[in-house]
Protein backbone atom coordinates (compact mmCIF):
# COMPACT_ATOMS: atom_id res chain seq x y z
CA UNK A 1 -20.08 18.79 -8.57
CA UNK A 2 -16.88 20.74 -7.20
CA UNK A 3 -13.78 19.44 -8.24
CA UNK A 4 -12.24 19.89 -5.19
CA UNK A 5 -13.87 17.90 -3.14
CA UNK A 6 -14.25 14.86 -5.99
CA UNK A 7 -10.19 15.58 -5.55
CA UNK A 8 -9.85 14.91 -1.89
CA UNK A 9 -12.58 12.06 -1.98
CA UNK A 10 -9.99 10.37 -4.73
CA UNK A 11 -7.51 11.04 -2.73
CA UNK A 12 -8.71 9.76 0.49
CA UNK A 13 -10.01 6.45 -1.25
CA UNK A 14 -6.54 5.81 -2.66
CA UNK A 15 -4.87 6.29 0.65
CA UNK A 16 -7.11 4.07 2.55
CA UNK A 17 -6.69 1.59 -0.16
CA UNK A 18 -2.47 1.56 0.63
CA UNK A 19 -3.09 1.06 3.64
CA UNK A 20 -5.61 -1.50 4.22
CA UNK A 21 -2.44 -3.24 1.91
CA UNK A 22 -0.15 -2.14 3.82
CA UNK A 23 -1.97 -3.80 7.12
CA UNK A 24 -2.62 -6.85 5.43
CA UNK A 25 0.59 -7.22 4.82
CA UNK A 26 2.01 -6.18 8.03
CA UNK A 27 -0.46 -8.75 9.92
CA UNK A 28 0.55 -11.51 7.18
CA UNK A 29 4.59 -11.27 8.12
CA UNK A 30 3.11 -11.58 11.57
CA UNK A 31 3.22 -14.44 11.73
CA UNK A 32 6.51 -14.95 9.84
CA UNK A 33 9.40 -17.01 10.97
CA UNK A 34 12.74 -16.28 9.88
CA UNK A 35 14.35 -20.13 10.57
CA UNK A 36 15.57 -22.52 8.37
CA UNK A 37 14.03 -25.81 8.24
CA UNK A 38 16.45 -28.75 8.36
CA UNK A 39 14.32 -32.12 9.47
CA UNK A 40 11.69 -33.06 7.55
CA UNK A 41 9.75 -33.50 10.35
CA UNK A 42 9.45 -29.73 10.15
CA UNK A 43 7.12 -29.76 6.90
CA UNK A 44 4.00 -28.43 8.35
CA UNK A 45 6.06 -25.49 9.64
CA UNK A 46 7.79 -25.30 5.85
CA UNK A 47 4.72 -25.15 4.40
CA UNK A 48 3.26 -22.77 6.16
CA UNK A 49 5.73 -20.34 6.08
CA UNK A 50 6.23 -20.79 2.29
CA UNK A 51 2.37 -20.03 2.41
CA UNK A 52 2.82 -16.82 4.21
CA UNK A 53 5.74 -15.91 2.03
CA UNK A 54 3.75 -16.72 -0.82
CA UNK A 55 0.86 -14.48 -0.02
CA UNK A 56 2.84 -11.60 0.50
CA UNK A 57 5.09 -11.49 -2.57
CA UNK A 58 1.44 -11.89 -4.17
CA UNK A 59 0.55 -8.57 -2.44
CA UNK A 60 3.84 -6.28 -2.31
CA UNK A 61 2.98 -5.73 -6.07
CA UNK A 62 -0.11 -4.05 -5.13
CA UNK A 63 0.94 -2.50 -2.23
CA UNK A 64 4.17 -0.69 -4.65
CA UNK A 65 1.50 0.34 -7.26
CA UNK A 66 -0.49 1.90 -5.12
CA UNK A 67 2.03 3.52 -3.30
CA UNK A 68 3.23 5.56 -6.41
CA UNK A 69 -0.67 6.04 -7.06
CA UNK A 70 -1.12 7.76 -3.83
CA UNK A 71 2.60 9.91 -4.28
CA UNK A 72 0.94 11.16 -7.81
CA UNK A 73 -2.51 11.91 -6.30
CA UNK A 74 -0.59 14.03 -3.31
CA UNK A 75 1.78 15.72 -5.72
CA UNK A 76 -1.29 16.55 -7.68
CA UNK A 77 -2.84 18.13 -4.89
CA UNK A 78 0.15 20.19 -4.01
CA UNK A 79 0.38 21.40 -7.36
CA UNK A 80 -3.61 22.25 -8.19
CA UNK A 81 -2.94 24.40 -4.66
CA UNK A 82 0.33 25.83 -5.71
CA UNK A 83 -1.54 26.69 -8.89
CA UNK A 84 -4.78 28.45 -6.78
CA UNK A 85 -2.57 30.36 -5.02
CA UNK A 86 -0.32 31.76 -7.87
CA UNK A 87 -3.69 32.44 -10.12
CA UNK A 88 -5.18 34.05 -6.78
CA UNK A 89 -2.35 36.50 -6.35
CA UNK A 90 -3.01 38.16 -10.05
C-alpha cells in the first residue's frame, strides 16, 4: 500500500477523534451552570453540576493529548510535502 494515502487515512482518523472530544465536551458544559449553591435545598442541582464538572475534567486530558497528536500528524504532513517538492525540483 501507498504511503500517502495510509498518511491522510491516519490523519483523518486522528482528527475526527479530537473532535468527536471536542463535541462531547462542548455538549457536556451544555448543560453547565455557573452559580453558586448556598441552601442545601439546592443539592440535587450541586450534584449534578459537580457531575458535569466531573466528567469533563475526566475528558479535557484526552481532548489536550489528542490535540498535540493531531498538530504532529499535520506538521508531518506539511513537512513529507515540503520534502516532495524540494526532492522533485532536483
Amino acid at each position: 500500500m501507498a504511503f500517502v494515502p495510509v498518511m491522510w487515512t491516519i490523519w483523518g482518523a486522528l482528527v475526527v477523534v479530537t473532535f468527536a472530544l471536542f463535541v462531547y465536551r462542548t455538549k457536556l458544559t451544555r448543560d453547565e451552570d455557573d452559580q453558586i449553591f448556598l441552601d442545601d435545598c439546592f443539592e440535587q442541582e450541586r450534584a449534578a453540576q459537580e457531575a458535569i464538572v466531573a466528567k469533563v475534567h475526566k475528558i479535557e486530558p484526552a481532548l489536550h493529548v489528542s490535540s498535540w497528536i493531531v498538530a504532529v500528524a499535520t506538521l508531518f504532513v506539511i513537512v513529507y510535502y515540503i520534502l516532495d517538492i524540494i526532492n522533485k525540483l532536483r
